[in-house]
N, C-alpha and C. Protein backbone atom coordinates (compact mmCIF):
# COMPACT_ATOMS: atom_id res chain seq x y z
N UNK A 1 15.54 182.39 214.55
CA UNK A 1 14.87 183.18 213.57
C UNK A 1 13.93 182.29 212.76
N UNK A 2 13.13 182.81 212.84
CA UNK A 2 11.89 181.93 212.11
C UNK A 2 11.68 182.16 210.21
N UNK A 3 11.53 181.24 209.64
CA UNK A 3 11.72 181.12 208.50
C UNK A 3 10.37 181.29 207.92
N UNK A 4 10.60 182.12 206.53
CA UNK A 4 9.08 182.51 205.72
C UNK A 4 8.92 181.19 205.03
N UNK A 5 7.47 180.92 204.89
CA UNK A 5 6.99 179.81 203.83
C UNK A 5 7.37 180.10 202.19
N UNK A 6 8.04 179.64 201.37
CA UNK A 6 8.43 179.78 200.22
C UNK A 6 6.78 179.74 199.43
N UNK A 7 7.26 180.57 198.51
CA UNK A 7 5.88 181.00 198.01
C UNK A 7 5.98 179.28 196.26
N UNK A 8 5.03 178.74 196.20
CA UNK A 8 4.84 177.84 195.05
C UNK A 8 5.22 178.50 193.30
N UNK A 9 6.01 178.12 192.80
CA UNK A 9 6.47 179.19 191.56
C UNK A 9 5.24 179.23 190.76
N UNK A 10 4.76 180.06 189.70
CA UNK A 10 3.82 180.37 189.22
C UNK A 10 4.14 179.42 188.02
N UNK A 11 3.25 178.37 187.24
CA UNK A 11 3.47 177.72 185.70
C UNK A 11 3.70 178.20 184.90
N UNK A 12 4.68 178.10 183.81
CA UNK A 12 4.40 179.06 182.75
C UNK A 12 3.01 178.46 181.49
N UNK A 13 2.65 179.38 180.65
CA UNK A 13 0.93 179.22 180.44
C UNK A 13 1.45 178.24 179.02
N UNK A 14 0.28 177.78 178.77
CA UNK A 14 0.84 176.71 177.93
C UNK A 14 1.14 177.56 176.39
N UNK A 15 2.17 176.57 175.64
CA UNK A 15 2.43 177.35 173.99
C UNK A 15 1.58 177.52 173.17
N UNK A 16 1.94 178.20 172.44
CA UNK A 16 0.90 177.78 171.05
C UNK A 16 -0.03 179.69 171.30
N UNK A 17 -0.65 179.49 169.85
CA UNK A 17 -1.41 181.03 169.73
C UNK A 17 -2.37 180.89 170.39
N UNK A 18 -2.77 182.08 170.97
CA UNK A 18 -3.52 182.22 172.25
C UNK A 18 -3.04 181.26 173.28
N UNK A 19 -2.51 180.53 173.53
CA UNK A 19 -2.17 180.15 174.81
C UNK A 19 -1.15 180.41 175.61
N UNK A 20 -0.57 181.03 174.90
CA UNK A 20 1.05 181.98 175.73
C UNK A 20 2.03 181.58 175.21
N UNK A 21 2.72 180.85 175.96
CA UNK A 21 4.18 180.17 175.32
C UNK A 21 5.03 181.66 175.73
N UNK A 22 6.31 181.39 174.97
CA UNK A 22 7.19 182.04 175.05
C UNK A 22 7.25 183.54 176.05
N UNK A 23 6.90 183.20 177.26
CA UNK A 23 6.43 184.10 178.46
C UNK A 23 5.63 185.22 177.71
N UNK A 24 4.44 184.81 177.13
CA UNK A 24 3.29 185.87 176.86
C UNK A 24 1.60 184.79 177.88
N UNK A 25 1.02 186.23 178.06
CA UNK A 25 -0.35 185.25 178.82
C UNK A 25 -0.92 185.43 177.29
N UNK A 26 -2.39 185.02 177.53
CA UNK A 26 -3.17 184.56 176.59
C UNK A 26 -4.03 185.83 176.39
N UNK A 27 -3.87 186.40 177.59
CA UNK A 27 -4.66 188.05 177.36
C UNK A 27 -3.74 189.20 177.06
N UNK A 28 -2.67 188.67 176.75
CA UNK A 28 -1.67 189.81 176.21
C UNK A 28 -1.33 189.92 174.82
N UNK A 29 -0.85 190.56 174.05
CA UNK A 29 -0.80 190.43 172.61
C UNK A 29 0.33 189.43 172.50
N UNK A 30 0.41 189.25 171.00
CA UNK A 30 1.49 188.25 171.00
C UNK A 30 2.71 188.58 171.12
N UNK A 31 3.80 188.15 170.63
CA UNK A 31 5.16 188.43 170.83
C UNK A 31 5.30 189.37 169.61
N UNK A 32 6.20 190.09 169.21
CA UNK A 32 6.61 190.70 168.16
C UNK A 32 7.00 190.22 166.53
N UNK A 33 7.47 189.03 167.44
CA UNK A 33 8.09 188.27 165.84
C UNK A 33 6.79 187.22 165.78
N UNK A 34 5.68 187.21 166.25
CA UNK A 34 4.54 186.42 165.55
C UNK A 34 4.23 187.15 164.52
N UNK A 35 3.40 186.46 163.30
CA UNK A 35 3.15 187.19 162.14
C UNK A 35 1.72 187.82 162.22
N UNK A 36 1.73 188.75 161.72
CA UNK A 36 0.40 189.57 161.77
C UNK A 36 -0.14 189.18 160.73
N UNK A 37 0.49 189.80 159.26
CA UNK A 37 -0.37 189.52 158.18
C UNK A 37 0.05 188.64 157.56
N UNK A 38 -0.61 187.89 156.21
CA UNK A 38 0.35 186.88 155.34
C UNK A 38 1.17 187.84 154.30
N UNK A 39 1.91 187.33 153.92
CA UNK A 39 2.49 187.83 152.75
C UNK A 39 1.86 187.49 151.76
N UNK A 40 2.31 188.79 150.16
CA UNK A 40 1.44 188.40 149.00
C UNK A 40 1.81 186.98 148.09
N UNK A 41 0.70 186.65 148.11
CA UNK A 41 0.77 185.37 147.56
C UNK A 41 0.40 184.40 148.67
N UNK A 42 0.53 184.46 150.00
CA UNK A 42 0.15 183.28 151.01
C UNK A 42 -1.31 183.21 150.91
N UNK A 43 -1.16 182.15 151.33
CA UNK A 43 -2.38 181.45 151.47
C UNK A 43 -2.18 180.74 153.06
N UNK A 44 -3.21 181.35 154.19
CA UNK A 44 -3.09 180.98 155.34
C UNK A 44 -4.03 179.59 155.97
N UNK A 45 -3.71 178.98 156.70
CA UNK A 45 -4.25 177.43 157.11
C UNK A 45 -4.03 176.78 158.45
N UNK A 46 -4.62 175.98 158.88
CA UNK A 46 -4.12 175.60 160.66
C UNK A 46 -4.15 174.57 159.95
N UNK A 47 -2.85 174.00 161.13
CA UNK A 47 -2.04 172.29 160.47
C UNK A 47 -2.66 171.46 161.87
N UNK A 48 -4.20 172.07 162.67
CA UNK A 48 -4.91 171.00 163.68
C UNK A 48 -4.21 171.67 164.54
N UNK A 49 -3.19 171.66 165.02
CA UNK A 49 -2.26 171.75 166.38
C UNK A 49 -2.62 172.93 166.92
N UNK A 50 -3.13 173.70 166.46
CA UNK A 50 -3.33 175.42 166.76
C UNK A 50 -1.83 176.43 166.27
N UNK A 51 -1.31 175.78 165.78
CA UNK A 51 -0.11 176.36 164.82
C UNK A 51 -0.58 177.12 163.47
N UNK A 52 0.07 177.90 163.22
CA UNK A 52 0.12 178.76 162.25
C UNK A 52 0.52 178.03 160.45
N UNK A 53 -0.31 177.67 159.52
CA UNK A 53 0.48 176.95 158.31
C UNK A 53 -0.12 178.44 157.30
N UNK A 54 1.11 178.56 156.49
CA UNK A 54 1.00 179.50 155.78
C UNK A 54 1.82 178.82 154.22
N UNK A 55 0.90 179.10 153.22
CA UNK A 55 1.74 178.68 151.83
C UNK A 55 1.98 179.93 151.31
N UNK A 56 2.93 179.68 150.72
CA UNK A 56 3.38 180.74 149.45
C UNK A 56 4.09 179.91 147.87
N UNK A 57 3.77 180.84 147.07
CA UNK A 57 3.98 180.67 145.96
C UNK A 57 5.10 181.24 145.38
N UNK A 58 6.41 180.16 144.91
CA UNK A 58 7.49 180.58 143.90
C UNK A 58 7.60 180.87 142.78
N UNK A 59 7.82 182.05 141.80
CA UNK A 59 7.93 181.87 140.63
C UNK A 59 9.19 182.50 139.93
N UNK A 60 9.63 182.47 138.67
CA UNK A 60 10.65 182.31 138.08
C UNK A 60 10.55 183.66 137.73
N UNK A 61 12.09 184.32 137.77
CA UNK A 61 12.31 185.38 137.85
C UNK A 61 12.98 185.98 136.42
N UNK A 62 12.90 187.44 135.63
CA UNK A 62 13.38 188.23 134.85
C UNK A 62 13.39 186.38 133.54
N UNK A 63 12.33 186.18 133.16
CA UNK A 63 12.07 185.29 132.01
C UNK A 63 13.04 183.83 132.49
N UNK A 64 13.45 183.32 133.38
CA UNK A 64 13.86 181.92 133.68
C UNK A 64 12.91 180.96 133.78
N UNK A 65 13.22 179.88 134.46
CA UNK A 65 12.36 178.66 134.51
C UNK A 65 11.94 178.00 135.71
N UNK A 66 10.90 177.55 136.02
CA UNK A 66 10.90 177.19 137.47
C UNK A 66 9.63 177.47 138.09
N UNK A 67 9.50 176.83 138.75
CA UNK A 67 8.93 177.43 140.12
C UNK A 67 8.24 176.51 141.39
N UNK A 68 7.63 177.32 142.11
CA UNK A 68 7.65 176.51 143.81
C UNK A 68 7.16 176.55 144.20
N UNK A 69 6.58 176.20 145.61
CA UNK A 69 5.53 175.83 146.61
C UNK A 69 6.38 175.67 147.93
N UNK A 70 6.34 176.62 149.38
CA UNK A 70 6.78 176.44 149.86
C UNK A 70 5.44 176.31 151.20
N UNK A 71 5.39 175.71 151.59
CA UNK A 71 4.56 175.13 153.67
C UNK A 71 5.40 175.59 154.66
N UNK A 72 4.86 176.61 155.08
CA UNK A 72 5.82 177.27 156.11
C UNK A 72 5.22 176.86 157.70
N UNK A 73 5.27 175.96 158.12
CA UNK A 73 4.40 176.06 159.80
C UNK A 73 5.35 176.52 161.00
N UNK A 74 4.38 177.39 161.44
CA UNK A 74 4.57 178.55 162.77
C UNK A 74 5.19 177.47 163.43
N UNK A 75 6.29 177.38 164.57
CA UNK A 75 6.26 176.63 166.01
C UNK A 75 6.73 177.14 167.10
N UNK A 76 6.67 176.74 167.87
CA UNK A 76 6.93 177.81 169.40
C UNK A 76 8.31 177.60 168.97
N UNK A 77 9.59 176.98 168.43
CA UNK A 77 10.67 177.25 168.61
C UNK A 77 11.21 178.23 166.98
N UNK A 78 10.46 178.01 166.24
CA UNK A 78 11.06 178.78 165.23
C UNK A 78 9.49 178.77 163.80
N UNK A 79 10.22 178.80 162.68
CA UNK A 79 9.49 178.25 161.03
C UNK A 79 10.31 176.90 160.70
N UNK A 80 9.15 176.04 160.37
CA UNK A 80 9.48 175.11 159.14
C UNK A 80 9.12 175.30 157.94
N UNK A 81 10.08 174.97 157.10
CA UNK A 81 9.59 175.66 155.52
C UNK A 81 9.58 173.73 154.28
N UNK A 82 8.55 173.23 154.31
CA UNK A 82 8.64 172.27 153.63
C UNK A 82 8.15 172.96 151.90
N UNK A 83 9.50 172.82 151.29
CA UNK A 83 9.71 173.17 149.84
C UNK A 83 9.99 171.99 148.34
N UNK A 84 8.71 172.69 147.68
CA UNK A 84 8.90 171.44 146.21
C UNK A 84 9.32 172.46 145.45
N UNK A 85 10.03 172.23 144.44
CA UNK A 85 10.69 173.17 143.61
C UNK A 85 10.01 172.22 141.84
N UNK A 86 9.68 172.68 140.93
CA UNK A 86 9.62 172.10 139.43
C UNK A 86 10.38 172.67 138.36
N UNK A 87 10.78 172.46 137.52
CA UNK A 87 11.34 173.19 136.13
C UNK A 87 12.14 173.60 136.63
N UNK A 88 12.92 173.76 137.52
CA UNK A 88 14.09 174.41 137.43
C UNK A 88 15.54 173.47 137.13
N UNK A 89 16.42 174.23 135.82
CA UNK A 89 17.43 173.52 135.61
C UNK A 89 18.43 172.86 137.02
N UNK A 90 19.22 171.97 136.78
CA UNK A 90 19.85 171.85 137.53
C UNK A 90 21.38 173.14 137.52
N UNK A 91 21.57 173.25 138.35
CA UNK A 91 22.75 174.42 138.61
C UNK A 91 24.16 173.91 137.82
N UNK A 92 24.76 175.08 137.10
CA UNK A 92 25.97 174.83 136.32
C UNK A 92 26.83 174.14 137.44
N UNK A 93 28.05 174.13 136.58
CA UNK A 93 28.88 173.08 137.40
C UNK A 93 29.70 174.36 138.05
N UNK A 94 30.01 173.97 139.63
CA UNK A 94 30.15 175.21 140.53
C UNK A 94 29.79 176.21 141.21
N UNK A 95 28.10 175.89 141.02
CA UNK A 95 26.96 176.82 141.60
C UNK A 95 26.13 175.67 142.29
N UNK A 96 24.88 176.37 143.39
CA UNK A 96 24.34 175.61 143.66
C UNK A 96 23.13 176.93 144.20
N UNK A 97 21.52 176.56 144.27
CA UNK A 97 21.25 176.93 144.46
C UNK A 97 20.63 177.05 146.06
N UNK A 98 20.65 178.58 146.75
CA UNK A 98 20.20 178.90 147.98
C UNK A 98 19.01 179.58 148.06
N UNK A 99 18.36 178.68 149.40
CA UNK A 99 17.19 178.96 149.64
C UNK A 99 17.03 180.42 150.61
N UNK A 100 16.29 181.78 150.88
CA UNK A 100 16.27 182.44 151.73
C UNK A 100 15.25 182.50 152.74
N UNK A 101 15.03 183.15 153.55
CA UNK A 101 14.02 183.64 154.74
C UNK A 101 14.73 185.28 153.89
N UNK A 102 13.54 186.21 153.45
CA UNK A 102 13.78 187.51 152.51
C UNK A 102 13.11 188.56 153.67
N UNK A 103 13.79 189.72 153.73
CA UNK A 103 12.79 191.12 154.26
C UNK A 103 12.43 191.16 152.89
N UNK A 104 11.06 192.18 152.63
CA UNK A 104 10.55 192.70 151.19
C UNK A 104 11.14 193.93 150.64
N UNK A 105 12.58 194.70 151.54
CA UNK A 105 13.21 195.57 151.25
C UNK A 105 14.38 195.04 151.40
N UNK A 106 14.77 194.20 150.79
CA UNK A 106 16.15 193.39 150.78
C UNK A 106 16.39 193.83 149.45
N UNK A 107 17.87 194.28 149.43
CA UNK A 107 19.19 194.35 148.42
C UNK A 107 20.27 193.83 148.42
N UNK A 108 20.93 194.09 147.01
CA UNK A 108 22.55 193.44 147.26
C UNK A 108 23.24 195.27 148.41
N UNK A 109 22.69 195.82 148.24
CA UNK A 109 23.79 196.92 148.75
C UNK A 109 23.09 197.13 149.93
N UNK A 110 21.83 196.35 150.79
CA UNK A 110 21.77 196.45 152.23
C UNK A 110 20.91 195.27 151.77
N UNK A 111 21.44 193.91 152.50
CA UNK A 111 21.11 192.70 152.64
C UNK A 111 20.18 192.77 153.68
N UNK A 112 18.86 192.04 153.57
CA UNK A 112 17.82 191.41 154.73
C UNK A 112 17.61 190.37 154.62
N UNK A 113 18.20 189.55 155.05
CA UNK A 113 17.70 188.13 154.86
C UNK A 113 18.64 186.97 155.36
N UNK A 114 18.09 185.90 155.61
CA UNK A 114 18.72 184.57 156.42
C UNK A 114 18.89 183.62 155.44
N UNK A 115 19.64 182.39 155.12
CA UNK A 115 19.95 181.48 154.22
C UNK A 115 19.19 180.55 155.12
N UNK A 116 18.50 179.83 154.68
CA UNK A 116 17.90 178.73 154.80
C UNK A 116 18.70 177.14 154.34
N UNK A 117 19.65 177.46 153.69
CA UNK A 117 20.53 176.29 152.98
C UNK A 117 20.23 176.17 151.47
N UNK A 118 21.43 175.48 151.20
CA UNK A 118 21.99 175.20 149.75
C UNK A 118 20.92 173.73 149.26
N UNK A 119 20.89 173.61 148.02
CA UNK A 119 20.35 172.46 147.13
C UNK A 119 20.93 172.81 145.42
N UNK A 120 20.66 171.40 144.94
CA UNK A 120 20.44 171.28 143.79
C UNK A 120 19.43 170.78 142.92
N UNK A 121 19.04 170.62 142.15
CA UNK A 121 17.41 169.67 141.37
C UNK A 121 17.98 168.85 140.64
N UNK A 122 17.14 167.53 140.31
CA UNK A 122 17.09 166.87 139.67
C UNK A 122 17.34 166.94 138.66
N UNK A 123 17.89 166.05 137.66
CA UNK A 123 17.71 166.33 136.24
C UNK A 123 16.45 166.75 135.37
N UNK A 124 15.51 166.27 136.14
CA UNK A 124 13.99 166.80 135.72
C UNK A 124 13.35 168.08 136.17
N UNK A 125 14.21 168.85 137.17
CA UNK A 125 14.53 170.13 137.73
C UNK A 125 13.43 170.16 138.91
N UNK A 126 13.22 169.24 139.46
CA UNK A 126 12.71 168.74 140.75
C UNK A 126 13.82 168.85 141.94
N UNK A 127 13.05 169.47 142.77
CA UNK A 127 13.92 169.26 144.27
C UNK A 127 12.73 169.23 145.24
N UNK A 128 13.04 169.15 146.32
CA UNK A 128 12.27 169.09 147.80
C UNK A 128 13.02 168.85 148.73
N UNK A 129 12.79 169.95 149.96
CA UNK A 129 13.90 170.04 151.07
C UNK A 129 12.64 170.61 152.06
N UNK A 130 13.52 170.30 153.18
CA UNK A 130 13.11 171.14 154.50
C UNK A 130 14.31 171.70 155.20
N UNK A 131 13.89 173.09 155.55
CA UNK A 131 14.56 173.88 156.21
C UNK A 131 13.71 174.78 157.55
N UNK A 132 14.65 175.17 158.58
CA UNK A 132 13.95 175.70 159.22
C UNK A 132 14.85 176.98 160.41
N UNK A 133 13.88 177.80 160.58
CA UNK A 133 15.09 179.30 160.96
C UNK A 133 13.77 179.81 162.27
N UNK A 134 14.90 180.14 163.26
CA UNK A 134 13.84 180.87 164.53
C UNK A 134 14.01 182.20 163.77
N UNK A 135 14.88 182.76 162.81
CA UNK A 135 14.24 184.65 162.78
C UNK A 135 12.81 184.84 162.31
N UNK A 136 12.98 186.18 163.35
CA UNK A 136 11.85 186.67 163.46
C UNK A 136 10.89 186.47 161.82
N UNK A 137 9.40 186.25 161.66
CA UNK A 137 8.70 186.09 160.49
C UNK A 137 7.90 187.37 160.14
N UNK A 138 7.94 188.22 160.90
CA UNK A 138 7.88 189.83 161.03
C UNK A 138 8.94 190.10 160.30
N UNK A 139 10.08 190.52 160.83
CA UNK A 139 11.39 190.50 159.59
C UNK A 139 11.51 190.13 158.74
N UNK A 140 11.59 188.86 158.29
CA UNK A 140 11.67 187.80 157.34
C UNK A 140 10.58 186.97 156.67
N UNK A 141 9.66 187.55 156.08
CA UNK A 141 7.98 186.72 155.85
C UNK A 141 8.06 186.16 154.73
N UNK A 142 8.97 186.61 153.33
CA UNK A 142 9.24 186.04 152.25
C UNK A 142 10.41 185.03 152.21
N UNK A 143 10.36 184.09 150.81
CA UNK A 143 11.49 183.23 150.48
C UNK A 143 11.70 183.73 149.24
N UNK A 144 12.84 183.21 148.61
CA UNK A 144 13.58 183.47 147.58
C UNK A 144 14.31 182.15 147.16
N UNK A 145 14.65 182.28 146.43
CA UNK A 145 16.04 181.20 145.77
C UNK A 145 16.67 181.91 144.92
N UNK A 146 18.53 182.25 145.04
CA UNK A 146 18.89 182.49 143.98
C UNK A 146 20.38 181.29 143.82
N UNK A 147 20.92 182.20 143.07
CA UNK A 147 21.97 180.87 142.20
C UNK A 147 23.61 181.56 142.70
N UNK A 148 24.15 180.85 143.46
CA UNK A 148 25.10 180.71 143.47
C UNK A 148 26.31 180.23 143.79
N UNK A 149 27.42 181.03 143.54
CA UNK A 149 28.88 180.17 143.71
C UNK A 149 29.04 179.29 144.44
N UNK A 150 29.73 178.20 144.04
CA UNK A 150 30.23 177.49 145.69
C UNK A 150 31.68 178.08 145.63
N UNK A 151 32.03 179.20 146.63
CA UNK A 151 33.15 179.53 147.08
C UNK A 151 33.36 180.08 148.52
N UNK A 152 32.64 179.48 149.19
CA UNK A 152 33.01 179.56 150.50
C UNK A 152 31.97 181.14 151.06
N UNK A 153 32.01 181.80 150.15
CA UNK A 153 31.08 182.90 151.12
C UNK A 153 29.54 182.98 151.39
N UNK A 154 29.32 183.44 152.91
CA UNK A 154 27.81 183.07 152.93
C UNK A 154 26.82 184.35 152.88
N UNK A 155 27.32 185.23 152.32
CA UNK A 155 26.34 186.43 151.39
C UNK A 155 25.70 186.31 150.29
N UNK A 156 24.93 186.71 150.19
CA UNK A 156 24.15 186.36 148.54
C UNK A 156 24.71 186.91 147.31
N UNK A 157 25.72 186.51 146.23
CA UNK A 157 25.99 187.19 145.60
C UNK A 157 25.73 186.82 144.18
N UNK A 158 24.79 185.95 143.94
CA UNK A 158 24.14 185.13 142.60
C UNK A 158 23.23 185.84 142.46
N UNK A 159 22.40 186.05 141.16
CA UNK A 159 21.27 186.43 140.91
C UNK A 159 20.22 185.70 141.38
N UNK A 160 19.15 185.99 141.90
CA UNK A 160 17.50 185.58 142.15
C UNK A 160 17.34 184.96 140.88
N UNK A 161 16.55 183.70 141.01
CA UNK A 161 16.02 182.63 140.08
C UNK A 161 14.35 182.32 140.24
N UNK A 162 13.93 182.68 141.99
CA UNK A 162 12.61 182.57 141.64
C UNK A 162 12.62 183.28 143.15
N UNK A 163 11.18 184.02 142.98
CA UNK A 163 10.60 185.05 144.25
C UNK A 163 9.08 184.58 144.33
N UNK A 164 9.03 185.46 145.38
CA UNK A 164 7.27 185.21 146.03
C UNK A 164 6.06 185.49 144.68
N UNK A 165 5.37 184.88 144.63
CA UNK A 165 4.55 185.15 143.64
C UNK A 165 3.07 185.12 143.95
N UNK A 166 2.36 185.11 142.89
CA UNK A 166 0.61 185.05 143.13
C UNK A 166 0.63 183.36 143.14
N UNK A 167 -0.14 183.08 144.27
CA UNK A 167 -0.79 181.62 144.72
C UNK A 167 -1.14 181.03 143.08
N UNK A 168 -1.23 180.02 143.11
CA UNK A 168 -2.06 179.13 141.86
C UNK A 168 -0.90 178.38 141.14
């Protein structure tokens, strides 16, 4: 019995926007969880690579103190979120504050949103961290920080300390 010639596998197309990646061609739309629009307050930017850099602006919530600057860059495997935080106190003793990935219809009584990880600030109420999450940025386009417990649970159950704000 005579044997068929194996056919050469097809490449997959290279990553990155417009160039495919994550089994999309370059003439097809993007994937779902790429971001369409910025969120309010971003400010959108290319970091050279053909990657996606998007800023947003933190500010201090119901009259507190604080606020932030977060660098979010697109990558074929997920978001990086490089975050400076200012004025914000350091956290009582037994709290600590958490960073989110937010839906813009997120509640305590139907939660949307991913933890990005825990921090604390400086005595001068300085922090800076990097964090980084593959959920979708369609889902999840905002950050947050709020304040709470250290007792073992990983739901949000502290009040918001600072949300998305106007750029500047």
């Amino acid at each position: 019995m005579r044997q068929r010639p194996r056919r050469p596998r097809r490449q997959p197309p290279p990553a990155g926007p417009g160039g495919g990646g994550a089994g999309w061609r370059s003439r097809s739309p993007p994937p779902r969880w790429w971001p369409r629009w910025p969120s309010p307050g971003a400010l959108l930017l290319g970091d050279g690579d053909g990657g996606e850099v998007t800023r947003l602006a933190l500010v201090a919530v119901e009259g507190g103190g604080g606020r932030g600057e977060v660098t979010v860059t697109q990558t074929a495997a997920g978001r990086s979120f490089d975050v400076r935080i200012e004025g914000l106190r350091p956290p009582p003793a037994g709290s600590l504050y958490e960073l989110w990935a937010v839906h813009p219809q997120d509640t305590l009584e139907r939660p949307q949103r991913v933890s990005l990880g825990t921090f604390t600030t400086a005595p001068d109420g300085s922090a800076r961290l990097t964090a980084f999450t593959a959920a979708p940025a369609d889902r999840f386009p905002v950050v947050g920080v709020t304040l709470e417990p250290v007792d073992g649970n990983p739901a949000r159950t502290g009040p918001r300390v600072l949300a998305p704000g106007p750029a500047g």
